[in-house]
PDB file of N, CA and C in Angstrom:
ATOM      1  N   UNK A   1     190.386 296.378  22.061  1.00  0.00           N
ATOM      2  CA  UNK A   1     191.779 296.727  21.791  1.00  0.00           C
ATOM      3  C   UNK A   1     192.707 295.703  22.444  1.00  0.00           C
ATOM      4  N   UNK A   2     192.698 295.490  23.598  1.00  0.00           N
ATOM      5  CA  UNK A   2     193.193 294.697  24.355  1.00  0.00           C
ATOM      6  C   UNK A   2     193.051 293.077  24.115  1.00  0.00           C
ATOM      7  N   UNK A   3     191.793 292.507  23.409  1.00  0.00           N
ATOM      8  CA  UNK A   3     191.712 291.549  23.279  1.00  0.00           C
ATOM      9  C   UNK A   3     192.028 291.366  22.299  1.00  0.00           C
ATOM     10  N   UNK A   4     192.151 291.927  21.198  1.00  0.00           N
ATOM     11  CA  UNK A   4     193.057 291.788  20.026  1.00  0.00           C
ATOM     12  C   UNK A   4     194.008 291.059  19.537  1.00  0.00           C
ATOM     13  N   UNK A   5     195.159 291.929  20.664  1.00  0.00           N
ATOM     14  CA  UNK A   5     196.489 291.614  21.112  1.00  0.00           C
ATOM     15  C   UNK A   5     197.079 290.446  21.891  1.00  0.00           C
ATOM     16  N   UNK A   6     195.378 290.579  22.715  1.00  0.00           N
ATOM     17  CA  UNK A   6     195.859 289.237  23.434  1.00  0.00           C
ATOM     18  C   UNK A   6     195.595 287.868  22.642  1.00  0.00           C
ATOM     19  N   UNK A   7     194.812 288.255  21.395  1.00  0.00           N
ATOM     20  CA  UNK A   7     194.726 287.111  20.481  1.00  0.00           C
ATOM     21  C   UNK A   7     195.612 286.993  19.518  1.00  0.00           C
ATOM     22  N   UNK A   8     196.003 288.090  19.195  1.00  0.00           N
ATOM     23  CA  UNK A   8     196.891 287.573  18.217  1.00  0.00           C
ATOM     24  C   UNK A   8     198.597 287.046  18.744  1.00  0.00           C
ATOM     25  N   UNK A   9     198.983 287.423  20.148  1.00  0.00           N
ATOM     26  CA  UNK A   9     199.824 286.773  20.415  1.00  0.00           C
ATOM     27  C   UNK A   9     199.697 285.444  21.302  1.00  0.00           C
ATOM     28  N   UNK A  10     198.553 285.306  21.791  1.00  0.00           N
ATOM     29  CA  UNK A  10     198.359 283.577  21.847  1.00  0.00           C
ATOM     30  C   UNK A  10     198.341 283.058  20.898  1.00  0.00           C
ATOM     31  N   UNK A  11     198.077 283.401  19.510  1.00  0.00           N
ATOM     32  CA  UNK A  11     197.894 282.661  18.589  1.00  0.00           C
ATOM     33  C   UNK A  11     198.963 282.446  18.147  1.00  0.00           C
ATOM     34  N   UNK A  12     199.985 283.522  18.314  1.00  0.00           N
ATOM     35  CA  UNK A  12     201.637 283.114  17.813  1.00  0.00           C
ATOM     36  C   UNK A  12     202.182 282.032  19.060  1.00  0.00           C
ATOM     37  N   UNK A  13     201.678 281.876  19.587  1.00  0.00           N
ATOM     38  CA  UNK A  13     202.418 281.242  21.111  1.00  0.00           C
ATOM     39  C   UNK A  13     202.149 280.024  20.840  1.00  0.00           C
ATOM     40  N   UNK A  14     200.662 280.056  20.675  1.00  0.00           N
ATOM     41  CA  UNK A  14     199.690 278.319  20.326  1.00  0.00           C
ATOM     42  C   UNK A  14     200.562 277.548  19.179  1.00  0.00           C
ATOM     43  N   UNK A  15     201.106 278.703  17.835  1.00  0.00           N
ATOM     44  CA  UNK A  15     201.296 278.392  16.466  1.00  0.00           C
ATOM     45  C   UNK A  15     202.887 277.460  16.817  1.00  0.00           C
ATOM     46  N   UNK A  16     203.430 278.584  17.561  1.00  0.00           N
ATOM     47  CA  UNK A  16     204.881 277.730  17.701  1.00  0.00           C
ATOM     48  C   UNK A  16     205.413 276.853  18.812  1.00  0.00           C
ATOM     49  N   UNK A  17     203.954 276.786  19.604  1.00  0.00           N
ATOM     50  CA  UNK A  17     203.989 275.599  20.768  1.00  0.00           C
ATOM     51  C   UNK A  17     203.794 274.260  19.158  1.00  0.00           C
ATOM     52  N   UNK A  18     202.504 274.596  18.824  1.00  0.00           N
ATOM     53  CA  UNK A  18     202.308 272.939  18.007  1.00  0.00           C
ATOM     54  C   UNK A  18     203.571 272.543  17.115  1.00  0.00           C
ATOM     55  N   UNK A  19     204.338 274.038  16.669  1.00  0.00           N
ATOM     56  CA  UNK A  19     205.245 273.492  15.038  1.00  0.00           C
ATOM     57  C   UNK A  19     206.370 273.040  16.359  1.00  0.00           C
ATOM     58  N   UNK A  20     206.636 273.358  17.397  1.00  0.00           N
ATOM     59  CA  UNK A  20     208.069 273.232  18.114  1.00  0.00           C
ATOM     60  C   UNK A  20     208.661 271.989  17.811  1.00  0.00           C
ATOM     61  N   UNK A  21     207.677 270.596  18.092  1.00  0.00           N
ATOM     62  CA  UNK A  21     208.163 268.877  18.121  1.00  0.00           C
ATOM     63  C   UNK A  21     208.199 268.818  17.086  1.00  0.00           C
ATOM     64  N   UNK A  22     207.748 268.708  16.024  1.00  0.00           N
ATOM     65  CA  UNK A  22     207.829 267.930  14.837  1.00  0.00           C
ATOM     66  C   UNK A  22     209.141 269.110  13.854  1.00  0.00           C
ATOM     67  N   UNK A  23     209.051 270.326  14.036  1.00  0.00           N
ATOM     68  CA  UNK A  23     210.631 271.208  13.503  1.00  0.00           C
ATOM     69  C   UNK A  23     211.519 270.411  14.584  1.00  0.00           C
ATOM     70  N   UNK A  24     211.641 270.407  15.622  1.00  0.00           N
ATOM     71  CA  UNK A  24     212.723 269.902  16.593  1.00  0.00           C
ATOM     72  C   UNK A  24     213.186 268.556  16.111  1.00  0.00           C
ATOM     73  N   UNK A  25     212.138 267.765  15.708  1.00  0.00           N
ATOM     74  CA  UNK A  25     212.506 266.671  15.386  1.00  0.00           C
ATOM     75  C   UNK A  25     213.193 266.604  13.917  1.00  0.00           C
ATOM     76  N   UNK A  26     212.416 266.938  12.939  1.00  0.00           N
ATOM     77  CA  UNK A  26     213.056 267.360  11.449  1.00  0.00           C
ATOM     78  C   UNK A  26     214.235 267.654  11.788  1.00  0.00           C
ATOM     79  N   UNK A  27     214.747 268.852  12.533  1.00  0.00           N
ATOM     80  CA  UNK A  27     215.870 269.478  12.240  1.00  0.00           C
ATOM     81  C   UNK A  27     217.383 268.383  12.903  1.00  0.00           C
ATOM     82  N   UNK A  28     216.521 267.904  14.132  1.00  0.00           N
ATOM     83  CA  UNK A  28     217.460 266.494  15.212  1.00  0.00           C
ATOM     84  C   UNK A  28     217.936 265.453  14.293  1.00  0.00           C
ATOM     85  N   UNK A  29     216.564 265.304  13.027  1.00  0.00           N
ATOM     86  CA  UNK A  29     217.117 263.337  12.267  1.00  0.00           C
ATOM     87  C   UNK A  29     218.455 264.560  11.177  1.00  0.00           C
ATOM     88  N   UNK A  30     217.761 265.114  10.683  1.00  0.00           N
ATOM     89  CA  UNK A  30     218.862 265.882   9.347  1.00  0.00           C
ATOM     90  C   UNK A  30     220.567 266.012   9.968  1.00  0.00           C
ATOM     91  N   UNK A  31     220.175 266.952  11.316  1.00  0.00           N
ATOM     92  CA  UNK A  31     221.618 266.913  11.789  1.00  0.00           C
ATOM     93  C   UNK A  31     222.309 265.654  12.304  1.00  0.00           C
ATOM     94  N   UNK A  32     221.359 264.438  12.555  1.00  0.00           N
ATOM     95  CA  UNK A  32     222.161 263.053  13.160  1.00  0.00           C
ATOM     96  C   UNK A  32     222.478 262.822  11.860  1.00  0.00           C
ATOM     97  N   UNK A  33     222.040 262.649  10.785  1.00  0.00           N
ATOM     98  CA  UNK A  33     222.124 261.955  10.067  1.00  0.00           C
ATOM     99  C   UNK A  33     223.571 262.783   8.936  1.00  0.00           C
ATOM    100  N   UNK A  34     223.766 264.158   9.009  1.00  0.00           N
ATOM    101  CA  UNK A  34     224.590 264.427   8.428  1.00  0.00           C
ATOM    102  C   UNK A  34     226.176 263.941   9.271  1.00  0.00           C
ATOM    103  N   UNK A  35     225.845 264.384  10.663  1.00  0.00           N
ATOM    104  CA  UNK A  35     227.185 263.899  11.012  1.00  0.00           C
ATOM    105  C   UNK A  35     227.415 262.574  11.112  1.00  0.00           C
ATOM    106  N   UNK A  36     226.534 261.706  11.217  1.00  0.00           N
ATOM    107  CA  UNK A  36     226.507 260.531  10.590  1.00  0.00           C
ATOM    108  C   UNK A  36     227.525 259.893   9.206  1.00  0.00           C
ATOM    109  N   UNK A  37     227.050 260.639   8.680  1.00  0.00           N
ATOM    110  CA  UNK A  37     227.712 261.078   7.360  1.00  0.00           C
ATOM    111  C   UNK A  37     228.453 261.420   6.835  1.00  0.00           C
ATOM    112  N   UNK A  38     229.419 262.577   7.750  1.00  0.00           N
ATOM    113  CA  UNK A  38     230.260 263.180   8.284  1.00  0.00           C
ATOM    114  C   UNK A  38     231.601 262.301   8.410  1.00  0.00           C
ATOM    115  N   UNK A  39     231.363 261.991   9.552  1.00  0.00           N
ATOM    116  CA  UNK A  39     232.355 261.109  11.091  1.00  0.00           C
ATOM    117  C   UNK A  39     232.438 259.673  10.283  1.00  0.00           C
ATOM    118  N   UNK A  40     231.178 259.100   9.613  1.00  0.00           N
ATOM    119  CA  UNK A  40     231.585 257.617   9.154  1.00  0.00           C
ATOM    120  C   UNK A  40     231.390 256.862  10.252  1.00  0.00           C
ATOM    121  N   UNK A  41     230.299 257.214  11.404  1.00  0.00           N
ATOM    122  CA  UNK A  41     230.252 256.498  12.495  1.00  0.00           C
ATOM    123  C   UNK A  41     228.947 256.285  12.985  1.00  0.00           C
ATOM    124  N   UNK A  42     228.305 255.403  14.064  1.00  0.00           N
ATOM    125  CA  UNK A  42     227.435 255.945  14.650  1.00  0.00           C
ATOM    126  C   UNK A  42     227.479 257.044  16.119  1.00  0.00           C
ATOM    127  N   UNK A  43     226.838 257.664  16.076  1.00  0.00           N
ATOM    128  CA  UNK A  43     226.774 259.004  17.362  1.00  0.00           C
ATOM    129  C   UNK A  43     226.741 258.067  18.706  1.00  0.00           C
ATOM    130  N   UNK A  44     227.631 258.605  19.596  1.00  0.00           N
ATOM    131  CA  UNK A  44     227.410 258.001  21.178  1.00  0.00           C
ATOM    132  C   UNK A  44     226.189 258.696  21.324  1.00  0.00           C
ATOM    133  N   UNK A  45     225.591 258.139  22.702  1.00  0.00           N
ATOM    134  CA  UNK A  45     225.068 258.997  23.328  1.00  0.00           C
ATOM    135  C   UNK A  45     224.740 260.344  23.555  1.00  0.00           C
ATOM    136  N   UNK A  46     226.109 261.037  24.104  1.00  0.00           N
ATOM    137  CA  UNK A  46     226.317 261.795  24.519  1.00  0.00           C
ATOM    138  C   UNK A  46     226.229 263.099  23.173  1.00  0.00           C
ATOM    139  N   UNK A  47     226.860 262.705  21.845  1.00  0.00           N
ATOM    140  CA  UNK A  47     226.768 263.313  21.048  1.00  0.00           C
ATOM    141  C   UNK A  47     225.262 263.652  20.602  1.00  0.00           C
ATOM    142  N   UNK A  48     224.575 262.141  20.839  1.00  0.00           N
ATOM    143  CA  UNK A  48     223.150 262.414  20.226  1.00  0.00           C
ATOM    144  C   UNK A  48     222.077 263.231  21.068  1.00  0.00           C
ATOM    145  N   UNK A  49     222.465 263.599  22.151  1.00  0.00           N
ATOM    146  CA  UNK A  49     221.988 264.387  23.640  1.00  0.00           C
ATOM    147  C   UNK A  49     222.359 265.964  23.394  1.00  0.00           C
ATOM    148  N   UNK A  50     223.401 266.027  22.584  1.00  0.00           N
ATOM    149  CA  UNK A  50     224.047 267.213  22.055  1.00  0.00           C
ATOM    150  C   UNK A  50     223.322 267.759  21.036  1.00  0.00           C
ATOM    151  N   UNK A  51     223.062 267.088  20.019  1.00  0.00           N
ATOM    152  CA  UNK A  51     222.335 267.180  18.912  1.00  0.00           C
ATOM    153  C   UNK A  51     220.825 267.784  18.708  1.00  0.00           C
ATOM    154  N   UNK A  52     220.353 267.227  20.203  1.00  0.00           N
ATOM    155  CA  UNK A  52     219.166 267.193  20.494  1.00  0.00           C
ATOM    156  C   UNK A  52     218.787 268.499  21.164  1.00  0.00           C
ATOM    157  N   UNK A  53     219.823 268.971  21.565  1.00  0.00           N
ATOM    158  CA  UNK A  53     219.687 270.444  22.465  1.00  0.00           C
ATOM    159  C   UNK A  53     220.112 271.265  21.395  1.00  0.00           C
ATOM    160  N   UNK A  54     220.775 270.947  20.311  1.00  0.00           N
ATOM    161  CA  UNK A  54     221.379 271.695  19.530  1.00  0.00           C
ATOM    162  C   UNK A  54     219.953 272.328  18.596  1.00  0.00           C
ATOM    163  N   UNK A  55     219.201 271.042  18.128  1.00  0.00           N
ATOM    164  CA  UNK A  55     217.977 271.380  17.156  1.00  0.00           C
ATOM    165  C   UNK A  55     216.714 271.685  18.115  1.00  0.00           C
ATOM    166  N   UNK A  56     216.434 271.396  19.035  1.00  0.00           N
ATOM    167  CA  UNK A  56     215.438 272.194  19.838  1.00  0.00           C
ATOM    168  C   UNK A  56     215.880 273.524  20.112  1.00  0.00           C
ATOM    169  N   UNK A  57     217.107 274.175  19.967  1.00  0.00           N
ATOM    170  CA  UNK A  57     217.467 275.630  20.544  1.00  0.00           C
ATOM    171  C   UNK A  57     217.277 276.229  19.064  1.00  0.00           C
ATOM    172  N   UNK A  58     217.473 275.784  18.207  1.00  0.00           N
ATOM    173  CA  UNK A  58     217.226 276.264  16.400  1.00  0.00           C
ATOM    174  C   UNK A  58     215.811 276.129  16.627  1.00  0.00           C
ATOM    175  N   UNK A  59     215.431 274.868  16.565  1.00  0.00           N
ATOM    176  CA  UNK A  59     213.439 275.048  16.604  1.00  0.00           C
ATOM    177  C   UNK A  59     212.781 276.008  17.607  1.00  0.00           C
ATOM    178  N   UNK A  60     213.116 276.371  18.019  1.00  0.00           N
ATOM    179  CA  UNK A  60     212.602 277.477  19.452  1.00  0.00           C
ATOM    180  C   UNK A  60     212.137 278.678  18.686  1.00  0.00           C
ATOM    181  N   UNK A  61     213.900 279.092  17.955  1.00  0.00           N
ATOM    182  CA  UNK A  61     213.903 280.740  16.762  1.00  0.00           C
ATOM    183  C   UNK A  61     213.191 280.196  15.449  1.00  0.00           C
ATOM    184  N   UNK A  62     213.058 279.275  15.069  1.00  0.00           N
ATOM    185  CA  UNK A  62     212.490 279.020  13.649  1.00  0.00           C
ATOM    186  C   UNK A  62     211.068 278.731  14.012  1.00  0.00           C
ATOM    187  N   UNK A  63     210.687 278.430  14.971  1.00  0.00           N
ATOM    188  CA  UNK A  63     208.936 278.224  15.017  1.00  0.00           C
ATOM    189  C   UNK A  63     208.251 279.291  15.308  1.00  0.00           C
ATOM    190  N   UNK A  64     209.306 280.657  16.245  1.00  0.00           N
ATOM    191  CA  UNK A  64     208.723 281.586  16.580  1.00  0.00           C
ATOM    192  C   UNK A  64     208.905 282.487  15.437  1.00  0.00           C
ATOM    193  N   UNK A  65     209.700 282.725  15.014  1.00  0.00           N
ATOM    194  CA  UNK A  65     209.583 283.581  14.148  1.00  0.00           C
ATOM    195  C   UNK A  65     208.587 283.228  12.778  1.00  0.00           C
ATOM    196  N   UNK A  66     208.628 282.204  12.278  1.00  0.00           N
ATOM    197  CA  UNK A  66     207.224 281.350  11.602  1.00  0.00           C
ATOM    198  C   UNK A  66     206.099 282.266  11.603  1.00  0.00           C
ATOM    199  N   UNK A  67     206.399 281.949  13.310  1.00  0.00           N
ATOM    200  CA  UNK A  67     204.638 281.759  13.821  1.00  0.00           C
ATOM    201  C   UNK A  67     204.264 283.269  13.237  1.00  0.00           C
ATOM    202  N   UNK A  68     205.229 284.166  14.195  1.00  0.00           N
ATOM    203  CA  UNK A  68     204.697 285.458  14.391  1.00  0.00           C
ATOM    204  C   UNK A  68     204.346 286.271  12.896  1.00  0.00           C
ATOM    205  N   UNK A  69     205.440 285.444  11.627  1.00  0.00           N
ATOM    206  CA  UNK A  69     205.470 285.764  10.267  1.00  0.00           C
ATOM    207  C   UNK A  69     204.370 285.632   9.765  1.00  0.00           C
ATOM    208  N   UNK A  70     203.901 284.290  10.349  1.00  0.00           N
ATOM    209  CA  UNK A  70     202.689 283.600   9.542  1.00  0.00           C
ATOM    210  C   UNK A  70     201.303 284.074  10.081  1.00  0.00           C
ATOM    211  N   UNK A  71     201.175 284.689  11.480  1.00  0.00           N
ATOM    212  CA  UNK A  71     199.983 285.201  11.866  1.00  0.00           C
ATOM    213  C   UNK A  71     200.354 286.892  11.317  1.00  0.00           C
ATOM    214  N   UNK A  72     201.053 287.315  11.418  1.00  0.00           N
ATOM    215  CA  UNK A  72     201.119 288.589  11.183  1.00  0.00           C
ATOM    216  C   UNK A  72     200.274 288.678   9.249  1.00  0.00           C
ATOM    217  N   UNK A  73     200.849 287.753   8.502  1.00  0.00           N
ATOM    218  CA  UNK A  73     200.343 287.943   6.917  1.00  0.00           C
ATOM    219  C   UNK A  73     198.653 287.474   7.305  1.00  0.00           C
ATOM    220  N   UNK A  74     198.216 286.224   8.172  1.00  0.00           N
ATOM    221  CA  UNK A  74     196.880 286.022   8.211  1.00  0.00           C
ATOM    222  C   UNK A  74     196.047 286.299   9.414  1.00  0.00           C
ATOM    223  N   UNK A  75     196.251 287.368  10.060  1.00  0.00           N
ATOM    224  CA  UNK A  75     195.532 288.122  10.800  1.00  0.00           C
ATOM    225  C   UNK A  75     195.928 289.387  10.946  1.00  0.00           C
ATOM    226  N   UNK A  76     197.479 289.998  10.211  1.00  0.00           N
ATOM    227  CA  UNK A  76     197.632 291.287  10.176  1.00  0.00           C
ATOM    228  C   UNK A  76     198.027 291.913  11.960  1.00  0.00           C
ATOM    229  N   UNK A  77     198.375 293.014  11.926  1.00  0.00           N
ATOM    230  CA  UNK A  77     199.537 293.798  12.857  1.00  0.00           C
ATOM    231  C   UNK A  77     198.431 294.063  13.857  1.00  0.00           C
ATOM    232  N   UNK A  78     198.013 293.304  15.288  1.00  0.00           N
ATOM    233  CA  UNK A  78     196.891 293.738  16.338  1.00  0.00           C
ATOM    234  C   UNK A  78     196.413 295.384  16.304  1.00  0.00           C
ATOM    235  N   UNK A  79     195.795 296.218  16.060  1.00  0.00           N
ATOM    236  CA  UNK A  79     195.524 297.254  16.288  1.00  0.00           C
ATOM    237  C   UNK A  79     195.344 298.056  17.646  1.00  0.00           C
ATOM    238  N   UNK A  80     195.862 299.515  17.690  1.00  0.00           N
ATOM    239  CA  UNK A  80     195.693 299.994  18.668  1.00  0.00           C
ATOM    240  C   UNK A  80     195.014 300.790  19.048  1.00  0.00           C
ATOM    241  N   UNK A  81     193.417 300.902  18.460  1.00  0.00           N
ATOM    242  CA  UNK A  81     192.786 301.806  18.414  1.00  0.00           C
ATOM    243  C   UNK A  81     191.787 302.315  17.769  1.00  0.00           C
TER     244      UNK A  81
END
């Protein structure tokens, strides 16, 4: 019972540790590149440091919820019993 649970939420943990960098990153070039796009400029620094905290705090909720979506349809709801 217990080990179950404890597998199926490492496995959500494992799922949205690996998707975290490469969504963080996807989501970091799209948003440089729109305000890019935007502004008609290139980003200081400081903006692109912004950007970067901005799409890692989005990739955090979008990998976890993924994860937990995506193990829940292919391993189903841990059982209690």
């Amino acid at each position: 019972m217990m080990e179950t649970q404890l597998w199926f939420w490492s496995s959500v943990a494992v799922l949205a540790g690996l998707l975290f960098w490469p969504a963080g990153n996807l989501i970091w070039v799209v948003s440089v590149r729109r305000q890019h796009r935007r502004l008609g400029r290139e980003l200081s620094s400081n903006e692109l440091t912004g950007q970067r905290r901005r799409a890692r705090f989005i990739a955090f909720f979008v990998c976890s919820i993924f994860s937990l979506f995506f193990c829940l349809n292919l391993l189903g709801w841990p059982s209690h019993g």
